[in-house]
PDB file of N, CA and C in Angstrom:
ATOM      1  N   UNK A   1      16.096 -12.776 -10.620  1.00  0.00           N
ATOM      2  CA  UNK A   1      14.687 -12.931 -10.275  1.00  0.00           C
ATOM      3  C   UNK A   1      14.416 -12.223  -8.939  1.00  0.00           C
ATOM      4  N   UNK A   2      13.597 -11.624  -8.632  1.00  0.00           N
ATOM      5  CA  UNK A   2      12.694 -10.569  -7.528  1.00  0.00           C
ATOM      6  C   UNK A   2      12.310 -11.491  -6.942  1.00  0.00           C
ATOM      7  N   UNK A   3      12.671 -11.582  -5.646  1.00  0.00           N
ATOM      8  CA  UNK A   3      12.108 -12.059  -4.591  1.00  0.00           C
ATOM      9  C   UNK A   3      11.191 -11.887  -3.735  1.00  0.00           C
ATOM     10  N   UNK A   4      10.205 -13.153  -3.778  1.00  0.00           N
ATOM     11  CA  UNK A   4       8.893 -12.901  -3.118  1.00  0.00           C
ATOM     12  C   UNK A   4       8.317 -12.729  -1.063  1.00  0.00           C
ATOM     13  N   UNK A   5       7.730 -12.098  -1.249  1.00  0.00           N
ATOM     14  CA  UNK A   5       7.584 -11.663  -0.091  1.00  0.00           C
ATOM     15  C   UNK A   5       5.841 -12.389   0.532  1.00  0.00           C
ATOM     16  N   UNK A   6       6.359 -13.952   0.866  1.00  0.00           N
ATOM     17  CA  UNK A   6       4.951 -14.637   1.494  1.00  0.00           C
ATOM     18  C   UNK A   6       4.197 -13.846   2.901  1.00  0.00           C
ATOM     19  N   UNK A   7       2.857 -13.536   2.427  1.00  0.00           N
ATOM     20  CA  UNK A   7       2.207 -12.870   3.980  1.00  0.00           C
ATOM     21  C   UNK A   7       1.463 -14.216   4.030  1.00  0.00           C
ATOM     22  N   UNK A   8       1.308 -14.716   5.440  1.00  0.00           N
ATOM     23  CA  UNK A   8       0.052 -15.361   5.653  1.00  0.00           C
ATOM     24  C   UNK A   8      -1.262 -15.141   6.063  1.00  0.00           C
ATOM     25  N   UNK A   9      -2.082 -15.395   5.414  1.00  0.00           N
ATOM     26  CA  UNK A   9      -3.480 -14.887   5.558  1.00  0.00           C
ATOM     27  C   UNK A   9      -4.498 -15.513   5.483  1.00  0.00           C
ATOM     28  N   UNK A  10      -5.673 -14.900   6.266  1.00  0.00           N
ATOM     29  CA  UNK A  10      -6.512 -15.417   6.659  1.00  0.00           C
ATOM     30  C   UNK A  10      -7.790 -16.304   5.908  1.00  0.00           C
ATOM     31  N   UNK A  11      -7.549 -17.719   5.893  1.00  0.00           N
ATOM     32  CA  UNK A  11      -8.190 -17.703   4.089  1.00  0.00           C
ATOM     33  C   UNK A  11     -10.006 -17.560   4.089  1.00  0.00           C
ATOM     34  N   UNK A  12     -10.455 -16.967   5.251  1.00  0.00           N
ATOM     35  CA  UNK A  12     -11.350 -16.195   5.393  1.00  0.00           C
ATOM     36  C   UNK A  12     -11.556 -14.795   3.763  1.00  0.00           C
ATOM     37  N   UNK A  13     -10.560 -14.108   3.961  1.00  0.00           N
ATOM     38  CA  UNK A  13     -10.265 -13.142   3.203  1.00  0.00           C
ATOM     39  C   UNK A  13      -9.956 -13.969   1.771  1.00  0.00           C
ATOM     40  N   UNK A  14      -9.856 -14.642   1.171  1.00  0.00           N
ATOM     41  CA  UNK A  14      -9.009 -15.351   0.200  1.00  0.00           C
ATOM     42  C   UNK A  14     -10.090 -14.200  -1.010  1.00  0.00           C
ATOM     43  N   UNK A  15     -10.945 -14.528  -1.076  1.00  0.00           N
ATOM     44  CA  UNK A  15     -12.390 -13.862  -2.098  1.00  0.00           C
ATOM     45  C   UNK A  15     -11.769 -12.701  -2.402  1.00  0.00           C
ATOM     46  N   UNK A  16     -11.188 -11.469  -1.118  1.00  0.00           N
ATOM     47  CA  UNK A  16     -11.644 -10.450  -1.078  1.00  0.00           C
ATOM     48  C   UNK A  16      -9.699  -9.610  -1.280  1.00  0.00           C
ATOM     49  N   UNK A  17      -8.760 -10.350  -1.160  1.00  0.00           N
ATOM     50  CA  UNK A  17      -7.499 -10.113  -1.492  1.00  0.00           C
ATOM     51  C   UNK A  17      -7.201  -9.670  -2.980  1.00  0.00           C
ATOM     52  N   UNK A  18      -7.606 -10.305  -4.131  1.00  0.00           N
ATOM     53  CA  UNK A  18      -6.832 -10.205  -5.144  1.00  0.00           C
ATOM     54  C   UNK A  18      -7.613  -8.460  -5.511  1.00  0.00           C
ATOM     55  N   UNK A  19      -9.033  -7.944  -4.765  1.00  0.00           N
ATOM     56  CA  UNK A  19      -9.753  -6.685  -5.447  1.00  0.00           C
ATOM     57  C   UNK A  19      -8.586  -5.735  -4.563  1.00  0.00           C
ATOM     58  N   UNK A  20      -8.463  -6.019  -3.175  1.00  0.00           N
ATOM     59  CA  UNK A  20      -7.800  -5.230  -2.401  1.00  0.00           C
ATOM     60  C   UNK A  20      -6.346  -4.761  -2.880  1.00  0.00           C
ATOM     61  N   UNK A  21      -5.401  -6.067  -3.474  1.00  0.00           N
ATOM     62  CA  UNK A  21      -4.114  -5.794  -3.650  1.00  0.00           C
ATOM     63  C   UNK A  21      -4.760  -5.240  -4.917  1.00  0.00           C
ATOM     64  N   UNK A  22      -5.102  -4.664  -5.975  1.00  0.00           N
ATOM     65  CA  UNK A  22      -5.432  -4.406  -7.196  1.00  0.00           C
ATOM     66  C   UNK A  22      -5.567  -2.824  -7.154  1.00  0.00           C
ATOM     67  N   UNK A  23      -6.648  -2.482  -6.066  1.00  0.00           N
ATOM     68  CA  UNK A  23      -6.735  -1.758  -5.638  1.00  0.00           C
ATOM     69  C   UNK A  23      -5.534  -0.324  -4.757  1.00  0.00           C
ATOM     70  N   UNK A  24      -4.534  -1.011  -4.701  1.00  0.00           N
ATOM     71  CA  UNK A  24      -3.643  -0.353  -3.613  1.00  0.00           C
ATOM     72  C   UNK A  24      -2.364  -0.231  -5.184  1.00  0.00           C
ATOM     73  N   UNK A  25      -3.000  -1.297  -5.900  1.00  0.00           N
ATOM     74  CA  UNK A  25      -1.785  -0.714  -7.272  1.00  0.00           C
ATOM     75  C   UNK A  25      -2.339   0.596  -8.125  1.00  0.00           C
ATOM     76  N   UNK A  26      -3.509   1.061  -7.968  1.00  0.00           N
ATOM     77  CA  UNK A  26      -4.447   1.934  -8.242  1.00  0.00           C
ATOM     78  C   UNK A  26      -4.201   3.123  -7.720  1.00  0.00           C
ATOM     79  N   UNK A  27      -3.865   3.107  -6.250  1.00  0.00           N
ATOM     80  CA  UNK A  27      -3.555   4.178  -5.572  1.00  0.00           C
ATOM     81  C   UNK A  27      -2.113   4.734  -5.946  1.00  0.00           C
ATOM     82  N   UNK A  28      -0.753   3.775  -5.758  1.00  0.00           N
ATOM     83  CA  UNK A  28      -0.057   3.807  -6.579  1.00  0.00           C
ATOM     84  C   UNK A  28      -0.026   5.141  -7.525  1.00  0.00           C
ATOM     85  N   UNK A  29      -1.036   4.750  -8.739  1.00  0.00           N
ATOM     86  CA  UNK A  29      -1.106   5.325 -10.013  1.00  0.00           C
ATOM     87  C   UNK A  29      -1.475   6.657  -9.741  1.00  0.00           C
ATOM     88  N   UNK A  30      -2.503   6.633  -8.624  1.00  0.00           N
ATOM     89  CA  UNK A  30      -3.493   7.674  -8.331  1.00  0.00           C
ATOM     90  C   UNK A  30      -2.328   8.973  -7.657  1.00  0.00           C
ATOM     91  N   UNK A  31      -1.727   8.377  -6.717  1.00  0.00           N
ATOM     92  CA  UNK A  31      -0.892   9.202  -5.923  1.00  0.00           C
ATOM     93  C   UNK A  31       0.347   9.663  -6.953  1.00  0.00           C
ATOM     94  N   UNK A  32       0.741   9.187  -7.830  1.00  0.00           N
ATOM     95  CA  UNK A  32       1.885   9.443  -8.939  1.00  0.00           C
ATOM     96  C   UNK A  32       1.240  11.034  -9.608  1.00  0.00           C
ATOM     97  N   UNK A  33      -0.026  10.407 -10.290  1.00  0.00           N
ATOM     98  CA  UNK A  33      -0.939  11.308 -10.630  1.00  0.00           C
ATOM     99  C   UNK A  33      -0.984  12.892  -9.788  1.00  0.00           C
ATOM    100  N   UNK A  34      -1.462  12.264  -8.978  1.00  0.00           N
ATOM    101  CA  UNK A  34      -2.035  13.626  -7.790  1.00  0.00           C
ATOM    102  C   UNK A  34      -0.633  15.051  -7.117  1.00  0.00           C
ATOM    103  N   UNK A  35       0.453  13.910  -6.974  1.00  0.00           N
ATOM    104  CA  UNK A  35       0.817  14.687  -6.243  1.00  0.00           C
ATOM    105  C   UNK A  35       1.673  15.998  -6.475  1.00  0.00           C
ATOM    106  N   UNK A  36       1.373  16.685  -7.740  1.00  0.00           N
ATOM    107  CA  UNK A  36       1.750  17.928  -8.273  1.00  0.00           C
ATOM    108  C   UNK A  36       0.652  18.984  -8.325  1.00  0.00           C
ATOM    109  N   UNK A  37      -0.650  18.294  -7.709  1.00  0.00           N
ATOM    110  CA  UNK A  37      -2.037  18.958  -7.768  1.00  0.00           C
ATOM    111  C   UNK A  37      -2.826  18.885  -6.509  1.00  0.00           C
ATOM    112  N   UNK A  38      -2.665  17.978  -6.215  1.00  0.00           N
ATOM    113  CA  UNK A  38      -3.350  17.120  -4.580  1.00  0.00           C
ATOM    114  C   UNK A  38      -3.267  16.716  -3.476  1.00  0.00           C
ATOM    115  N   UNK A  39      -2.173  17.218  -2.824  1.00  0.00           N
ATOM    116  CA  UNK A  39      -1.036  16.399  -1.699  1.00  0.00           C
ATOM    117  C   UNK A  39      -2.235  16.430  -0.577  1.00  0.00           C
ATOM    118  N   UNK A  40      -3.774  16.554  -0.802  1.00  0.00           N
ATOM    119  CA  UNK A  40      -4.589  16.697   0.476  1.00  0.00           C
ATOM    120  C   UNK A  40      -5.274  15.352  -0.222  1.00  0.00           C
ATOM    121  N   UNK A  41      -5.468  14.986  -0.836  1.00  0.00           N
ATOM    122  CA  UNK A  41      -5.833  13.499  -1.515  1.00  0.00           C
ATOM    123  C   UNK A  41      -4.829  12.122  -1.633  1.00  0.00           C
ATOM    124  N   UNK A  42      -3.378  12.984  -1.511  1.00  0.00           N
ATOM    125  CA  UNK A  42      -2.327  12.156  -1.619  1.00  0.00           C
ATOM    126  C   UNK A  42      -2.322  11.159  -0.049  1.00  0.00           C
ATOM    127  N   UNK A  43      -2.496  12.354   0.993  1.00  0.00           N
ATOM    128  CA  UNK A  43      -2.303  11.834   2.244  1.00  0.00           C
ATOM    129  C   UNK A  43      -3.729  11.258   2.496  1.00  0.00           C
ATOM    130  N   UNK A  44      -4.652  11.495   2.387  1.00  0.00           N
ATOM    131  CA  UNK A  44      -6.224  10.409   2.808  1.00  0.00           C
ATOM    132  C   UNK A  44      -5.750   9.250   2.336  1.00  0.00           C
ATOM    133  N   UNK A  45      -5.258   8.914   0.998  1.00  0.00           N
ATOM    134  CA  UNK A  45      -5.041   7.892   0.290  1.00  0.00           C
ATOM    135  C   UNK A  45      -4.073   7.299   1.173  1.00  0.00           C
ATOM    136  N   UNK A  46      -3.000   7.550   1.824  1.00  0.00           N
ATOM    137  CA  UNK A  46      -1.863   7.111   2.668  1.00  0.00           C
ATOM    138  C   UNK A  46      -2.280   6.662   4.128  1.00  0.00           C
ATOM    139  N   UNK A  47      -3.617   7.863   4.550  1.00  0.00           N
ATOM    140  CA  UNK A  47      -4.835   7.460   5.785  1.00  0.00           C
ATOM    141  C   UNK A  47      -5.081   5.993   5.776  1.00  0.00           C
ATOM    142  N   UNK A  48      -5.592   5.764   4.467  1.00  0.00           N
ATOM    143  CA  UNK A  48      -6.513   4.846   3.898  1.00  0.00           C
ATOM    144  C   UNK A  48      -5.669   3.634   4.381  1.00  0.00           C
ATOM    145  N   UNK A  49      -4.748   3.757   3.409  1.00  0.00           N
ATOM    146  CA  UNK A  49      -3.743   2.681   3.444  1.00  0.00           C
ATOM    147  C   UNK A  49      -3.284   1.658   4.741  1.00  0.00           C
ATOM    148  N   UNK A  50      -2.814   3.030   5.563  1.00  0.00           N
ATOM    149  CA  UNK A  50      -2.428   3.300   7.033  1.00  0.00           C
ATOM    150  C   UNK A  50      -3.308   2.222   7.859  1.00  0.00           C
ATOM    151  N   UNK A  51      -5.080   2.565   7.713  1.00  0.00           N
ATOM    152  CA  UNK A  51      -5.729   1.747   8.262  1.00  0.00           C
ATOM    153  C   UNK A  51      -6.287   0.177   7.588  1.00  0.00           C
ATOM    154  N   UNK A  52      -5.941   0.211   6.530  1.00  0.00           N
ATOM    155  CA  UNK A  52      -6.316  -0.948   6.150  1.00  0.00           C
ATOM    156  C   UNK A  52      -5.768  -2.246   5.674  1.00  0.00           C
ATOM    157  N   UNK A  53      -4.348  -1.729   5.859  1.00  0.00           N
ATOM    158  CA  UNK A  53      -3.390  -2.898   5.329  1.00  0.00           C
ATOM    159  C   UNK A  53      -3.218  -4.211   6.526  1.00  0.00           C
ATOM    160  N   UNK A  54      -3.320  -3.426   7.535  1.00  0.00           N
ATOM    161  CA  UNK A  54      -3.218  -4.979   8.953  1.00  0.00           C
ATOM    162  C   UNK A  54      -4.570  -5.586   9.011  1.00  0.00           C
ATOM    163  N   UNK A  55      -5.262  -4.889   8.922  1.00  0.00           N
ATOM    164  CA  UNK A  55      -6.774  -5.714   8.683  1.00  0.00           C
ATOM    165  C   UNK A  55      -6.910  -6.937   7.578  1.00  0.00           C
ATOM    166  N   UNK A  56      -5.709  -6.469   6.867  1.00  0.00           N
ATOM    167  CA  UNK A  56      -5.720  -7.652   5.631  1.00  0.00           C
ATOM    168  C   UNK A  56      -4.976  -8.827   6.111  1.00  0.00           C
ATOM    169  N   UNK A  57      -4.073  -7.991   6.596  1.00  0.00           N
ATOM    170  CA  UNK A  57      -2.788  -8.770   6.933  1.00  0.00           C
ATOM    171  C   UNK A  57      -1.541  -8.536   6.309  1.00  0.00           C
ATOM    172  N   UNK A  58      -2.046  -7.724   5.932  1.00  0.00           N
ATOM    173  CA  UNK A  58      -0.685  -6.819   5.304  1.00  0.00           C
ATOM    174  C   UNK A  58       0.011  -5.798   5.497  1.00  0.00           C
ATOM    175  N   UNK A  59       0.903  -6.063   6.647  1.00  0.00           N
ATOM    176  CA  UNK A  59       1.347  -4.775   7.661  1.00  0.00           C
ATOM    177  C   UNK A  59       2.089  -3.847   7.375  1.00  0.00           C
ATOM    178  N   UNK A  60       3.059  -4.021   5.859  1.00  0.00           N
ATOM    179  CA  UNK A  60       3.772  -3.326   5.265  1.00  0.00           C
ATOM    180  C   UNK A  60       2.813  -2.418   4.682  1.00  0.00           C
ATOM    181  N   UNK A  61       1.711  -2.481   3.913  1.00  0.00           N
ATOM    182  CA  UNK A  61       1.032  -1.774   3.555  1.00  0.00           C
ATOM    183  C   UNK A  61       0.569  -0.713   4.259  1.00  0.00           C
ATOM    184  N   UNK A  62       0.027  -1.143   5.312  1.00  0.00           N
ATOM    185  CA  UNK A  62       0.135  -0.429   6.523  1.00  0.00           C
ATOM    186  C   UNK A  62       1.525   0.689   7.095  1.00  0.00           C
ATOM    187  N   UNK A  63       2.234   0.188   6.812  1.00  0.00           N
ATOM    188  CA  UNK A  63       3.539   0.951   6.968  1.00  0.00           C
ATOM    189  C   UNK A  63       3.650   2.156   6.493  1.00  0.00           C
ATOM    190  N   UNK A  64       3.555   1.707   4.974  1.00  0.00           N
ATOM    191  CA  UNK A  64       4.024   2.500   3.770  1.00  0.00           C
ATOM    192  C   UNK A  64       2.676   3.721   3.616  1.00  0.00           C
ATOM    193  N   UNK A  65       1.798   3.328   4.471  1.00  0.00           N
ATOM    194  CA  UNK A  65       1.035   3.964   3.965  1.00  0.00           C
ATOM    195  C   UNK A  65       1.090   5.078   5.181  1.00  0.00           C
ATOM    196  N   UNK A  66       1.467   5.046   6.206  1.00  0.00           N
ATOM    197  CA  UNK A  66       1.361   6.181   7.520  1.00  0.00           C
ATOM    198  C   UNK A  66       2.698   6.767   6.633  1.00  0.00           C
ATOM    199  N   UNK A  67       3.880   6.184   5.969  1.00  0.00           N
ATOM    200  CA  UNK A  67       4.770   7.018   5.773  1.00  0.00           C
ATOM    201  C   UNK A  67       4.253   8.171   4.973  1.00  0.00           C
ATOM    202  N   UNK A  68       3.271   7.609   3.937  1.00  0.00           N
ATOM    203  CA  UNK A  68       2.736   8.528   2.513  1.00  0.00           C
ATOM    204  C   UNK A  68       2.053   9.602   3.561  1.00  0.00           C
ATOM    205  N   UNK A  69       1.243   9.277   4.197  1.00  0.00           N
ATOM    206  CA  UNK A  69       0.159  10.121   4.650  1.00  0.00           C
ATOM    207  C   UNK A  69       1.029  11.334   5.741  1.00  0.00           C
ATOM    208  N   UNK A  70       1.994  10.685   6.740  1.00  0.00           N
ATOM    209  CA  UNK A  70       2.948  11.737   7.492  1.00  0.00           C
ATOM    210  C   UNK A  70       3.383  12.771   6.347  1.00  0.00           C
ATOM    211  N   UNK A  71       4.226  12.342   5.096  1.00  0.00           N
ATOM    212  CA  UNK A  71       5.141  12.805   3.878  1.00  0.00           C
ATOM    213  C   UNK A  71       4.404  13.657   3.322  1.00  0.00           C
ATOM    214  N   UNK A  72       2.912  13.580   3.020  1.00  0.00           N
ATOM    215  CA  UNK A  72       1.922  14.261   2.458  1.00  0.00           C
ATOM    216  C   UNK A  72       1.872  15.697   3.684  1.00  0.00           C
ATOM    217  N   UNK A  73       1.383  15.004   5.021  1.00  0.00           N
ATOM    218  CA  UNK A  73       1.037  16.127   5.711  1.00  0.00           C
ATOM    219  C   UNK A  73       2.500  17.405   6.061  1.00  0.00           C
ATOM    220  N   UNK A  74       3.657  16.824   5.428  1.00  0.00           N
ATOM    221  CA  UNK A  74       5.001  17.897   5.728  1.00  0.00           C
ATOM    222  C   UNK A  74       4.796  18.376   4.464  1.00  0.00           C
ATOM    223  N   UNK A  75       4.475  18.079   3.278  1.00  0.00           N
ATOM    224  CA  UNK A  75       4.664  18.207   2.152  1.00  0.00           C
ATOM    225  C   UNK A  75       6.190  17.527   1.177  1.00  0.00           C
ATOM    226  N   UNK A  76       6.472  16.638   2.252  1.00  0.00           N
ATOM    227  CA  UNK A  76       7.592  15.881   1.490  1.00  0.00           C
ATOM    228  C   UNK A  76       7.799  15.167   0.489  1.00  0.00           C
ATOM    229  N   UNK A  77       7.716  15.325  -1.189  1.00  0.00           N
ATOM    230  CA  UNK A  77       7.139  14.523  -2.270  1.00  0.00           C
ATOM    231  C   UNK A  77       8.185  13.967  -2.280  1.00  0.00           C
ATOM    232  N   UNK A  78       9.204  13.812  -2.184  1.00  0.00           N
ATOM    233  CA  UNK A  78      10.635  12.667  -2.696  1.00  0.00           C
ATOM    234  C   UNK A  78      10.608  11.932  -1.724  1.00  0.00           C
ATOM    235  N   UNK A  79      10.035  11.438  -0.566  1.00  0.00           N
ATOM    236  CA  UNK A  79       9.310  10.961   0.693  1.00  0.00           C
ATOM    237  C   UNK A  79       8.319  10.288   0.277  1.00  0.00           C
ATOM    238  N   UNK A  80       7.222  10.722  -0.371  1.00  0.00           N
ATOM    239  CA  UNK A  80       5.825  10.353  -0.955  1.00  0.00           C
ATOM    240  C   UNK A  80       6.268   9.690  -1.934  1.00  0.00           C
ATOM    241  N   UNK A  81       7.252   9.417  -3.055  1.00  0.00           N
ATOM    242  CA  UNK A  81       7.271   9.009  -4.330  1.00  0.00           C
ATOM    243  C   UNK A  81       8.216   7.722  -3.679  1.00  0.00           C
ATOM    244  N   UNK A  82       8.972   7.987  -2.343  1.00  0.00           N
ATOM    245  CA  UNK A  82      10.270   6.951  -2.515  1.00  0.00           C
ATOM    246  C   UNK A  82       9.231   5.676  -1.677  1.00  0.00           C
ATOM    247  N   UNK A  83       8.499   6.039  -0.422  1.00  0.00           N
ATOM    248  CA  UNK A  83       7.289   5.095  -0.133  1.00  0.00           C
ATOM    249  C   UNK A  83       6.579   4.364  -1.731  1.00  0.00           C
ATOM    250  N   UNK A  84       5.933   5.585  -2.634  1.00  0.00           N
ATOM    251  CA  UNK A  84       5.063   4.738  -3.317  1.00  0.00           C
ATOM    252  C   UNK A  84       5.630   4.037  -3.728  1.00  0.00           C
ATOM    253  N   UNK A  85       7.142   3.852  -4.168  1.00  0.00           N
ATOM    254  CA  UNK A  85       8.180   3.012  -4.980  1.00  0.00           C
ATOM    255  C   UNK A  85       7.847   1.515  -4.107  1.00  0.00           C
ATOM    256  N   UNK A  86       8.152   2.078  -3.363  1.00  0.00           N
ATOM    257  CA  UNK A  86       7.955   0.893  -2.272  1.00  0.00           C
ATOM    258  C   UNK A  86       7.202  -0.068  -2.529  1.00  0.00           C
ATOM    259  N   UNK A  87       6.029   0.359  -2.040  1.00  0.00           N
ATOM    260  CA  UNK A  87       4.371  -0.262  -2.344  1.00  0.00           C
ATOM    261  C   UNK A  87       4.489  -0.652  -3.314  1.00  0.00           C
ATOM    262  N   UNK A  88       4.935   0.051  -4.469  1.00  0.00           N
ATOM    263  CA  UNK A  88       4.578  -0.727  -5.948  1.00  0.00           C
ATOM    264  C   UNK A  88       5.314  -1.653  -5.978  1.00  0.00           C
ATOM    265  N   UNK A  89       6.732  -1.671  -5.507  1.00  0.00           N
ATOM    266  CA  UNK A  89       7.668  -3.088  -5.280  1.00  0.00           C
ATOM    267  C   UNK A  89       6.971  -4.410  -4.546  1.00  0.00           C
ATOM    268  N   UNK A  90       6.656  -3.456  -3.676  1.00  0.00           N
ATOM    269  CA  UNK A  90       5.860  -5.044  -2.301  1.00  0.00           C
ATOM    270  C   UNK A  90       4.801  -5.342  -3.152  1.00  0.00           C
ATOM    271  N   UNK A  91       3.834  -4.910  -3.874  1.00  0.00           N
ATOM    272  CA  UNK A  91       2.844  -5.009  -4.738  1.00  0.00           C
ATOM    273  C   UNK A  91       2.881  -6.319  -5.568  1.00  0.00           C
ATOM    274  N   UNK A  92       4.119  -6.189  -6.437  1.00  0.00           N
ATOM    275  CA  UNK A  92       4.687  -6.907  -7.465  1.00  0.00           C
ATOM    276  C   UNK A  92       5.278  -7.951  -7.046  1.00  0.00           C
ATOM    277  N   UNK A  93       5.514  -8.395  -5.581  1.00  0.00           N
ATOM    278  CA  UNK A  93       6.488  -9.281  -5.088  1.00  0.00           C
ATOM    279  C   UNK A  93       5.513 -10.120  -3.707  1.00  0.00           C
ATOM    280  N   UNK A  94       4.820  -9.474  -3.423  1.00  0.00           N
ATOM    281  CA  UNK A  94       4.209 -10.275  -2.224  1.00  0.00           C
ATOM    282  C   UNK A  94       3.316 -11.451  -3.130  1.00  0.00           C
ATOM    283  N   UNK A  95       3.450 -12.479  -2.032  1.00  0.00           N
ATOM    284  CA  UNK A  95       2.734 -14.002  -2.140  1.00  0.00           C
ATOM    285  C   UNK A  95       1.972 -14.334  -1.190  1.00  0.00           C
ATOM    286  N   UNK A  96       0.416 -13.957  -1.414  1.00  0.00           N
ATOM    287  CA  UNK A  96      -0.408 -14.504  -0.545  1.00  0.00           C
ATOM    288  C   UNK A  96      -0.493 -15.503  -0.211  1.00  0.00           C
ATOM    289  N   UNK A  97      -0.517 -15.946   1.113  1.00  0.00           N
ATOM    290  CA  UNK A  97      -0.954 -17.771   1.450  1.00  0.00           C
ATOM    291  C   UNK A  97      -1.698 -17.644   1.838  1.00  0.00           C
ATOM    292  N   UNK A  98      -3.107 -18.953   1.609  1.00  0.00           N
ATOM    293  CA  UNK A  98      -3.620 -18.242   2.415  1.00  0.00           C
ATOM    294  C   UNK A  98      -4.082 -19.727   3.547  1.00  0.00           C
ATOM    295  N   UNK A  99      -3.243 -19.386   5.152  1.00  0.00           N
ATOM    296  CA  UNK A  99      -3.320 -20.579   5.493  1.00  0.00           C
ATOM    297  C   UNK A  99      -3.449 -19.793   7.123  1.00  0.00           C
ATOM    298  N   UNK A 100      -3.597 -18.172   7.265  1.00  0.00           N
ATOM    299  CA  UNK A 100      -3.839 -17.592   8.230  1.00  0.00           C
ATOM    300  C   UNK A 100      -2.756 -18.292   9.364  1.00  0.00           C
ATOM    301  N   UNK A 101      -1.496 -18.550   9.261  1.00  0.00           N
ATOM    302  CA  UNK A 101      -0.378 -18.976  10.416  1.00  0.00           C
ATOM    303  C   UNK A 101       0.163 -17.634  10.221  1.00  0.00           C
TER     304      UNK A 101
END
């Protein structure tokens, strides 16, 4: 069994989490997609990420996502694909609480 990865969060946000994480499995797909055609869409998407994952409270997201967006701007795709692996792992495994400690 895959072990879960509890963030605590702000249950302010509780509404607005399940569109966000849904969303970042999207990008995921999007960036799989793109990056044999798009590596200038690959990295906004990694921008994106970059800025919006600690705002959630989700700092890995945040992580993974300056890695995509740096990886994009060298043109490093086995860099870009081994991050998205990532994300899609933390994706599948994180456990929101939401009790903001």
């Amino acid at each position: 069994m895959t072990e879960k990865i509890t963030v605590h969060i702000d249950p302010d946000l509780e509404d607005l989490i399940p569109g966000f994480l849904s969303n970042r499995q999207r990008d995921v797909d999007t960036i799989r997609a793109l990056i044999d055609d798009d590596i200038e869409r690959v990295r906004i998407l990694g921008h994106s990420m970059k800025g919006a994952g600690g705002g959630y409270g989700f700092d890995e997201i945040t992580e993974l996502g300056a890695k995509i967006e740096q990886a994009a701007q060298a043109g490093d795709k086995p860099t870009i694909l081994a991050a998205t692996d990532a994300l899609e792992d933390y994706l599948h495994r994180v456990d929101p609480v939401f009790d903001g400690q």
